[in-house]
C-alpha atoms as a PDB file:
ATOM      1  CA  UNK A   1       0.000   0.000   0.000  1.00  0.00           C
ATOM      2  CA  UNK A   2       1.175   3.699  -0.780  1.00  0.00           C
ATOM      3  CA  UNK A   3       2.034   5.878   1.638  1.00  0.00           C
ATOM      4  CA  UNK A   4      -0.567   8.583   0.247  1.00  0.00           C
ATOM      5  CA  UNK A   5      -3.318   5.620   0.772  1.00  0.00           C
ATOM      6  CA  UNK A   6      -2.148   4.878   4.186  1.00  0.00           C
ATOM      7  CA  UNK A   7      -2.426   8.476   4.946  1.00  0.00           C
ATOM      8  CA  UNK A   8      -5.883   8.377   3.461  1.00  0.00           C
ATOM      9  CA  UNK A   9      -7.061   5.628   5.480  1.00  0.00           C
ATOM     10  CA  UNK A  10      -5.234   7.615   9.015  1.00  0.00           C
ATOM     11  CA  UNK A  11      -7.219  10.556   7.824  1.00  0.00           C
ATOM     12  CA  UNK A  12     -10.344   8.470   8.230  1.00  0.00           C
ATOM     13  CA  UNK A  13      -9.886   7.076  11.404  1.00  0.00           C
ATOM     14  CA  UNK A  14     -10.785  10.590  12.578  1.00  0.00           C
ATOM     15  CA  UNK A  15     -14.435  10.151  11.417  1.00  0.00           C
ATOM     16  CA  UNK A  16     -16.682   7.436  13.506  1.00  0.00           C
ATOM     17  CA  UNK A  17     -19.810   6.426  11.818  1.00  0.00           C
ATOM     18  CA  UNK A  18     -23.090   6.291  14.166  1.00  0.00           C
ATOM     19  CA  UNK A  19     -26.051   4.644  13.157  1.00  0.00           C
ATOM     20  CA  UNK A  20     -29.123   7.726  13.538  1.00  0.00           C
ATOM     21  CA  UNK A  21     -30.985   5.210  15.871  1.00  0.00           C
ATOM     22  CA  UNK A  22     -33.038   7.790  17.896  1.00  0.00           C
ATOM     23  CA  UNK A  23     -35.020  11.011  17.092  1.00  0.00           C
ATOM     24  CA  UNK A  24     -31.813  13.156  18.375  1.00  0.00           C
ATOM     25  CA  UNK A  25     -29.716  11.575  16.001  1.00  0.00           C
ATOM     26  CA  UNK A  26     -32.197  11.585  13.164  1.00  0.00           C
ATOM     27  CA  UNK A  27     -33.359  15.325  13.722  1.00  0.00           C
ATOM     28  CA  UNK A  28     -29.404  15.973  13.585  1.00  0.00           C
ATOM     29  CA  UNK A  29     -29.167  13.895   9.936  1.00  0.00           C
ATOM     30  CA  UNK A  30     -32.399  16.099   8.709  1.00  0.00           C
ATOM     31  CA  UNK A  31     -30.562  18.937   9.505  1.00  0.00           C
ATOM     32  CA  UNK A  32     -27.245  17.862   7.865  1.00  0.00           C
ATOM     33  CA  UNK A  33     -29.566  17.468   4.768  1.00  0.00           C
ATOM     34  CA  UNK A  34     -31.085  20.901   4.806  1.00  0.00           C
ATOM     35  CA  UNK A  35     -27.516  22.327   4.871  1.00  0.00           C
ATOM     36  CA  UNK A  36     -26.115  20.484   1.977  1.00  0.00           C
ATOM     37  CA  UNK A  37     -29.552  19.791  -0.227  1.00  0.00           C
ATOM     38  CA  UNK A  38     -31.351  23.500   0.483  1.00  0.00           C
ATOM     39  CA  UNK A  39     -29.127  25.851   1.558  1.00  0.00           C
ATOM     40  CA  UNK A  40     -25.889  24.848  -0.359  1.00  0.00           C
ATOM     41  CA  UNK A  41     -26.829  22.796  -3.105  1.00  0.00           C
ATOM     42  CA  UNK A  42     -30.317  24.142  -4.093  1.00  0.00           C
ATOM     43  CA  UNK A  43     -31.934  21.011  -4.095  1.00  0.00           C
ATOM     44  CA  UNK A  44     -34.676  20.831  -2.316  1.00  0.00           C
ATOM     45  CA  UNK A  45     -36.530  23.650  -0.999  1.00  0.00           C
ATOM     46  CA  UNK A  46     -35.465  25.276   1.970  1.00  0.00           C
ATOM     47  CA  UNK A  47     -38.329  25.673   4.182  1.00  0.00           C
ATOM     48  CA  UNK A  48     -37.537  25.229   7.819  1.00  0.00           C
ATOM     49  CA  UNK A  49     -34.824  23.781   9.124  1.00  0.00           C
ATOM     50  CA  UNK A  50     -34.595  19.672   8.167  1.00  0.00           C
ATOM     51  CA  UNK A  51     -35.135  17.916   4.984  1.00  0.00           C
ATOM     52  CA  UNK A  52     -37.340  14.741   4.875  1.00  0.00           C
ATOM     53  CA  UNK A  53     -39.277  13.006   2.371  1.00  0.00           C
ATOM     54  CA  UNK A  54     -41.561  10.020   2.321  1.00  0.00           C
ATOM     55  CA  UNK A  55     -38.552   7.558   2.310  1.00  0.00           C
ATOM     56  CA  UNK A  56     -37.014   8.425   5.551  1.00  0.00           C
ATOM     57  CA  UNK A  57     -39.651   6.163   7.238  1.00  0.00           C
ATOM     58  CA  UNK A  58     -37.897   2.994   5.776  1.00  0.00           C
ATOM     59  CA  UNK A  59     -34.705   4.384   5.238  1.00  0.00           C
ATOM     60  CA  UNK A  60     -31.401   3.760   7.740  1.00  0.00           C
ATOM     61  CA  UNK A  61     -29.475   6.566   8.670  1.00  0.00           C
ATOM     62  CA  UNK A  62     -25.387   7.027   9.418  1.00  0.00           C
ATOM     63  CA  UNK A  63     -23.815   9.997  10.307  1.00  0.00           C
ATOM     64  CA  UNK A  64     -20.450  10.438   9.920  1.00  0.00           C
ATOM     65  CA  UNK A  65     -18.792  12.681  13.024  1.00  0.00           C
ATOM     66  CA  UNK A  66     -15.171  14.350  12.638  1.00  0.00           C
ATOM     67  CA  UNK A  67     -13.650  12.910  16.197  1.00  0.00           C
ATOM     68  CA  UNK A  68     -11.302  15.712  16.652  1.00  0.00           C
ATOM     69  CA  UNK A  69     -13.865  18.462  16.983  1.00  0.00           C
ATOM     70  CA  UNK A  70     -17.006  16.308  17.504  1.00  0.00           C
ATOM     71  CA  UNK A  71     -18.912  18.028  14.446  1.00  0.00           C
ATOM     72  CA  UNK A  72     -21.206  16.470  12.116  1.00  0.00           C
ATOM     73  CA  UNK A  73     -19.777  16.188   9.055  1.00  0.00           C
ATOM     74  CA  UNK A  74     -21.884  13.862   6.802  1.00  0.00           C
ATOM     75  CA  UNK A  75     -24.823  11.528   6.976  1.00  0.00           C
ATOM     76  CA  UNK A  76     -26.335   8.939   4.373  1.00  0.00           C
ATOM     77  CA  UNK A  77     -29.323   6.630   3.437  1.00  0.00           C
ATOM     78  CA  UNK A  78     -30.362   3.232   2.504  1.00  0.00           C
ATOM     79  CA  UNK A  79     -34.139   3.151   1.605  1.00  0.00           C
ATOM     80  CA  UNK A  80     -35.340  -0.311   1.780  1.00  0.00           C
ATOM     81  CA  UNK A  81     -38.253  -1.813  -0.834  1.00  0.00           C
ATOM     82  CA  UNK A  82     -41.537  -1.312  -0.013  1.00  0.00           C
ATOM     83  CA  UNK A  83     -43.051  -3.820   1.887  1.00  0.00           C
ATOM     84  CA  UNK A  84     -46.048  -4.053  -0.533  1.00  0.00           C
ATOM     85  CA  UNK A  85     -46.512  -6.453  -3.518  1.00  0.00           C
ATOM     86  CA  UNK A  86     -43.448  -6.611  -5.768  1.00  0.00           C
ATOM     87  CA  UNK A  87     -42.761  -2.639  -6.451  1.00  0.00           C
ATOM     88  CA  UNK A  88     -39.624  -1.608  -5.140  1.00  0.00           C
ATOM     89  CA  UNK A  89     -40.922   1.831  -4.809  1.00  0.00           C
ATOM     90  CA  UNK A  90     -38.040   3.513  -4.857  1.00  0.00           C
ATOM     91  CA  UNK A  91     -36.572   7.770  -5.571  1.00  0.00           C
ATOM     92  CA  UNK A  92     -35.168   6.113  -8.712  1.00  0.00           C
ATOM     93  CA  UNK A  93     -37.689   4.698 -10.336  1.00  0.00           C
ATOM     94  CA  UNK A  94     -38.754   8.017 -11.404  1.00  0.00           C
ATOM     95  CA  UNK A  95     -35.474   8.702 -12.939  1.00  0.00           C
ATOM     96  CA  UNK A  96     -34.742   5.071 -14.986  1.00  0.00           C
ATOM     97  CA  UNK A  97     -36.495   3.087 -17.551  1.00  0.00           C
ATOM     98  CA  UNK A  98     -38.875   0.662 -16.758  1.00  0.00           C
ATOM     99  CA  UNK A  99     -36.922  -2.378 -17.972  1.00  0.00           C
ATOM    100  CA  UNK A 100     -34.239  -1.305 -15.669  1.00  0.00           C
ATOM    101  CA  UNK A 101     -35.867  -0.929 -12.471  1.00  0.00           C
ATOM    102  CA  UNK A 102     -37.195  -4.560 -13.086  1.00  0.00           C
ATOM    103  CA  UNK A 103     -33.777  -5.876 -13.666  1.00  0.00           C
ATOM    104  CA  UNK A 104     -33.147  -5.744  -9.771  1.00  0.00           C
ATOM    105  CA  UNK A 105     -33.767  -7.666  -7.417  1.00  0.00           C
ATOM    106  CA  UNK A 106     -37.241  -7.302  -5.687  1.00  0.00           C
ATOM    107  CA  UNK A 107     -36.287  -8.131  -1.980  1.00  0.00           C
ATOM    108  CA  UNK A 108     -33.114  -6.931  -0.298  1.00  0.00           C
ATOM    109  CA  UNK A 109     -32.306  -4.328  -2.872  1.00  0.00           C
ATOM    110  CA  UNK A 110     -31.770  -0.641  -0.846  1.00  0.00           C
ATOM    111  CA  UNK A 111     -31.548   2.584  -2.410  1.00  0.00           C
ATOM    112  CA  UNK A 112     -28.311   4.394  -1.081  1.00  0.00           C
ATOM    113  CA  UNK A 113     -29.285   8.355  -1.357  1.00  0.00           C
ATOM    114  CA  UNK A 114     -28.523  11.599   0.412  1.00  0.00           C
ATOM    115  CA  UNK A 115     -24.599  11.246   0.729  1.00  0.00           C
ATOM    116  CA  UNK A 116     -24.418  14.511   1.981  1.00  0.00           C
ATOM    117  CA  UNK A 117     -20.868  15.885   3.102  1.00  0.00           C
ATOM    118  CA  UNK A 118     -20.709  19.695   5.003  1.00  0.00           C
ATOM    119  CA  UNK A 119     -19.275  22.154   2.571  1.00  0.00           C
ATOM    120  CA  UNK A 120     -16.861  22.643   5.462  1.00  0.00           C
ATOM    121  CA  UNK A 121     -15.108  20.144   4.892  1.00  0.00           C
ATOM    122  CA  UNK A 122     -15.353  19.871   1.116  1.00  0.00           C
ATOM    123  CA  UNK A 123     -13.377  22.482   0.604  1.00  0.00           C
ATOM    124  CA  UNK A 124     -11.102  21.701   3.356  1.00  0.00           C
ATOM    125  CA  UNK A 125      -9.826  18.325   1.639  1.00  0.00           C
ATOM    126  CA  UNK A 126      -8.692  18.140  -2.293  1.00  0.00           C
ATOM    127  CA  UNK A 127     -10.678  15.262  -2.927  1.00  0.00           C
ATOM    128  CA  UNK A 128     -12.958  14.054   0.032  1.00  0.00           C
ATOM    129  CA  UNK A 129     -11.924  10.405  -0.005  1.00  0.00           C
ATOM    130  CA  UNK A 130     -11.631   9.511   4.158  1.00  0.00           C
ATOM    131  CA  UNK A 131     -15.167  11.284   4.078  1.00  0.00           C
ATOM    132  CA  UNK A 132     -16.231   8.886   1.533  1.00  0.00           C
ATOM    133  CA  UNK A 133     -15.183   5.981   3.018  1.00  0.00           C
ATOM    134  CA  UNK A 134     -16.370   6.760   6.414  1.00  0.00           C
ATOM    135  CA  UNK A 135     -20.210   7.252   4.675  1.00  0.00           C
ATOM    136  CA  UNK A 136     -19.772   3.939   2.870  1.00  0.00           C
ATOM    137  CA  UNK A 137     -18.655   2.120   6.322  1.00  0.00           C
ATOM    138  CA  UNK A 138     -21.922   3.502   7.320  1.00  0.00           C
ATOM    139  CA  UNK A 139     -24.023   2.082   4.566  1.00  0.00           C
ATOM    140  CA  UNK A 140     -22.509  -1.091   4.840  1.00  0.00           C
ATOM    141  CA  UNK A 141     -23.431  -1.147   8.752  1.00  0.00           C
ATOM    142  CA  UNK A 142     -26.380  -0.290   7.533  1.00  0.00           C
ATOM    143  CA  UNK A 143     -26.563  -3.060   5.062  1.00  0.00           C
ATOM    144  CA  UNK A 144     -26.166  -5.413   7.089  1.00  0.00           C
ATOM    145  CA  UNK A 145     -28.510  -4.425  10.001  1.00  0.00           C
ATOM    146  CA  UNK A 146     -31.395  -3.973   6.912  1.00  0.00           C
ATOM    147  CA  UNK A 147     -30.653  -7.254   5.179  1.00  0.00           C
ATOM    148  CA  UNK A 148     -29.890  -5.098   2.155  1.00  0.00           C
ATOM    149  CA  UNK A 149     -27.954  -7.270  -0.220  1.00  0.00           C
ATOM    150  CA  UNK A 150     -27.521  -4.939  -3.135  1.00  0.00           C
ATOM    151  CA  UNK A 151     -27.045  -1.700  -3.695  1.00  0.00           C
ATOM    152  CA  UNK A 152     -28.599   0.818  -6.377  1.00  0.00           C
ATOM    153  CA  UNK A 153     -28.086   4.686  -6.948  1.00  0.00           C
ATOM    154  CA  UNK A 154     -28.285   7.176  -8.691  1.00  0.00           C
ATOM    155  CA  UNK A 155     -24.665   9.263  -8.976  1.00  0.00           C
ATOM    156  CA  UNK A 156     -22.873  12.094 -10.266  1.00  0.00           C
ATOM    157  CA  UNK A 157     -20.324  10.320 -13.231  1.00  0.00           C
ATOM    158  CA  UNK A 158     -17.340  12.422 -10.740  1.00  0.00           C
ATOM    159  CA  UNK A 159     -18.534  10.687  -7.548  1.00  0.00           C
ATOM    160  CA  UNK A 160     -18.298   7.036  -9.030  1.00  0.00           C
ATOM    161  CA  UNK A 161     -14.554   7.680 -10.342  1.00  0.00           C
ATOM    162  CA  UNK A 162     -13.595   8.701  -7.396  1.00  0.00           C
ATOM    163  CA  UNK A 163     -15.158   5.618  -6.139  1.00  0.00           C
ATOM    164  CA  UNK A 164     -13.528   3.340  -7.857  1.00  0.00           C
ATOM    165  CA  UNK A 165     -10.189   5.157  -6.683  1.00  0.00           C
ATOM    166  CA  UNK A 166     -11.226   3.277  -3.808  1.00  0.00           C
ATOM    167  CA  UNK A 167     -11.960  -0.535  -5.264  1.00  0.00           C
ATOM    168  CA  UNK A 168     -15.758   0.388  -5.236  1.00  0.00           C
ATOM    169  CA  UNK A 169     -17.587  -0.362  -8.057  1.00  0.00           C
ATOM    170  CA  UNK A 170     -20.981  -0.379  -9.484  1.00  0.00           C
ATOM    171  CA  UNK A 171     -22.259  -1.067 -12.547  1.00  0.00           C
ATOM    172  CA  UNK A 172     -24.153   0.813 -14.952  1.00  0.00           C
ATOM    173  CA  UNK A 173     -28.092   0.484 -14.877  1.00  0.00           C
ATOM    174  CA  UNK A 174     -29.564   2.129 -18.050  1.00  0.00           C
ATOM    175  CA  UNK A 175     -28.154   5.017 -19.518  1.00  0.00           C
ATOM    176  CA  UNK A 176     -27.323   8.397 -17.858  1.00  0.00           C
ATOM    177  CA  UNK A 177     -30.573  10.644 -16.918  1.00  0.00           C
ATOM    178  CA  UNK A 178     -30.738  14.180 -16.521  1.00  0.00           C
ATOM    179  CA  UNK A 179     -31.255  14.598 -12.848  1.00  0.00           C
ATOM    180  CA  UNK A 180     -29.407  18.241 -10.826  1.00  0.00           C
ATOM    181  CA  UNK A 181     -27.130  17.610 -13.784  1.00  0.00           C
ATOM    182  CA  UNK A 182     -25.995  14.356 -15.797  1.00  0.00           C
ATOM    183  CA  UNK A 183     -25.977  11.024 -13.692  1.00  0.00           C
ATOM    184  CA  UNK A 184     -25.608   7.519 -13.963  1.00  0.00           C
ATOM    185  CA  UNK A 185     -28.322   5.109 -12.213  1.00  0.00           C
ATOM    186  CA  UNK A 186     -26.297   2.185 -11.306  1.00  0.00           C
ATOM    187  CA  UNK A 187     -26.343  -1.062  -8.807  1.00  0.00           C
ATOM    188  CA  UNK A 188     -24.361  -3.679  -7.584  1.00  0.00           C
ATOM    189  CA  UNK A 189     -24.750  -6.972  -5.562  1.00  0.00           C
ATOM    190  CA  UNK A 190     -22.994  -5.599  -1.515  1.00  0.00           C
ATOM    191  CA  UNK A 191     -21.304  -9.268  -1.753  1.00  0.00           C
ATOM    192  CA  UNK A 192     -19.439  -8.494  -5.460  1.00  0.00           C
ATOM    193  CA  UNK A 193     -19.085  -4.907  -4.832  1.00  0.00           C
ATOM    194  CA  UNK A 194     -17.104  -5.796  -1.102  1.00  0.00           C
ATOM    195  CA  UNK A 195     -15.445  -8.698  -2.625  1.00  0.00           C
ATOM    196  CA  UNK A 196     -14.113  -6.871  -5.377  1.00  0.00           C
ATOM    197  CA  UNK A 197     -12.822  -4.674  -3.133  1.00  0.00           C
ATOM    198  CA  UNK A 198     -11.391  -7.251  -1.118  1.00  0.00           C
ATOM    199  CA  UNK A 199      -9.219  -8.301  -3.847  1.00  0.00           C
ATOM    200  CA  UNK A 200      -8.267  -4.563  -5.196  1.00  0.00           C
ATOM    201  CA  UNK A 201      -7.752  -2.400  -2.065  1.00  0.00           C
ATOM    202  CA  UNK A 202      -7.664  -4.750   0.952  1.00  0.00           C
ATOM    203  CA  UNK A 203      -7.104  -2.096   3.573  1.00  0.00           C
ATOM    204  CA  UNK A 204      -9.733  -0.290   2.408  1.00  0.00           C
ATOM    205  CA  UNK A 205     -11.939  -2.782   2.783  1.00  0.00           C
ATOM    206  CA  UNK A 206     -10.762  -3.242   6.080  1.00  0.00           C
ATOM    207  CA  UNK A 207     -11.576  -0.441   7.260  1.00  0.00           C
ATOM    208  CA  UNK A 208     -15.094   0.058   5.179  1.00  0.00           C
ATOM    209  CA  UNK A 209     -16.070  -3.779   6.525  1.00  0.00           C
ATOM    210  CA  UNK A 210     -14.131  -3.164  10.757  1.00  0.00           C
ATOM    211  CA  UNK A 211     -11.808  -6.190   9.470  1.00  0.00           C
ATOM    212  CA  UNK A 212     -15.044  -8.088   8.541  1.00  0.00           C
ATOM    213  CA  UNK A 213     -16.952  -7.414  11.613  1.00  0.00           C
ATOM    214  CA  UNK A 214     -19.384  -5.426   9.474  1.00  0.00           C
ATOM    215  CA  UNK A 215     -19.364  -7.934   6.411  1.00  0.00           C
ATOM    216  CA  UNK A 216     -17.693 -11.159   6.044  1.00  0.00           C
ATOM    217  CA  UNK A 217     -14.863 -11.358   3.748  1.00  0.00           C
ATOM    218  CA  UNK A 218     -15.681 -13.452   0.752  1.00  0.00           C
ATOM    219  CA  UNK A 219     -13.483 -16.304   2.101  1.00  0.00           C
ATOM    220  CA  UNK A 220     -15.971 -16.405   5.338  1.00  0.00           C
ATOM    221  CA  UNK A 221     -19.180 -16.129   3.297  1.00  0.00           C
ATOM    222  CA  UNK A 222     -18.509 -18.926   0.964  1.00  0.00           C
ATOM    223  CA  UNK A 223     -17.638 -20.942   4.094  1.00  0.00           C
ATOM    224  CA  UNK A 224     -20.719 -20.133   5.691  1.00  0.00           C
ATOM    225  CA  UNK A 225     -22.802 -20.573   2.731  1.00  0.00           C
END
């Protein structure tokens, strides 16, 4: 390993991922959203002072906290399929063709959405990466407290290169749509998209998985298969 991807992976030891389990910690990732979504981004609209939708009631929440100052610093989503006949009723579906949507799986398949990062501290590193990774240990918590077994989204073409920087990948799911600018709906099974990740950045997955504690490494799961 590099020493400018060991520094990376110090760098984001400084962030520890909660899970938003209480109405403190959720009000707290509602607000995180109005910053970044409303008043930075434009998103949404910016009337009062959180930013829900009709997902957030089966949707898991992290947020990501910077250790050294105890701010909030980020906070992401994984909206689980309805519960209701075979629609997965989820933000996306809106966004992607028909055939595409039905391509995925119709139980365990989550939605991750609202990776939202404080402008703060944007600017403050070149490229973000320790923030990532600390939001994608917290979906993958997430995952596997939701029995969410793959992943869809829909991301900014920038976001998914930097990404793969880190041995995550996704794969395409239609083509790009025109949504706050050009994006790419994609998906990927959590056990290929870890794996692969295993084999391609192995510290990072260390740290993205707690050494496995989060999610087995592949080794373990085709042993306890």
């Amino acid at each position: 390993m590099t020493s400018a991807r060991s520094d990376i992976l110090d760098a984001a030891k400084d962030f520890e991922v909660t899970i938003a389990d209480t109405p403190e910690r959720l009000r707290a990732a509602y607000s995180l959203r109005h910053q970044v979504y409303c008043m930075e981004r434009g998103y949404e609209p910016g009337t009062g002072a959180l930013e829900t939708d009709r997902f957030d009631r089966r949707a898991g929440h992290a947020l990501l906290t910077q250790r050294s100052t105890g701010r909030l610093v980020g906070t992401v989503r994984i909206i689980a399929p309805s519960a209701v006949g075979s629609d997965l009723d989820l933000p996306m579906q809106s966004l992607c063709q028909d055939g595409a949507i039905r391509a995925l799986p119709t139980r365990g398949t989550g939605e991750i959405s609202r990776f939202a990062i404080s402008k703060s501290l944007r600017d403050a590193s070149a490229d973000g990466i320790p923030l990532r990774l600390g939001l994608m240990r917290g979906v993958v918590q997430l995952s596997a407290n939701m029995g969410i077994r793959h992943w869809c989204a829909v991301m900014e073409h920038t976001l998914l290169r930097l990404l793969r920087g880190s041995g995550i990948h996704f794969q395409p799911l239609g083509p790009a749509v025109e949504f706050r600018g050009l994006r790419q709906p994609c998906w990927g099974p959590v056990d290929q998209v870890l794996g692969r990740m295993f084999a391609e950045r192995p510290a990072v997955w260390n740290y993205v998985t707690d050494g496995g504690a989060l999610w087995p490494a592949p080794m373990q799961a085709a042993a306890a298969a």
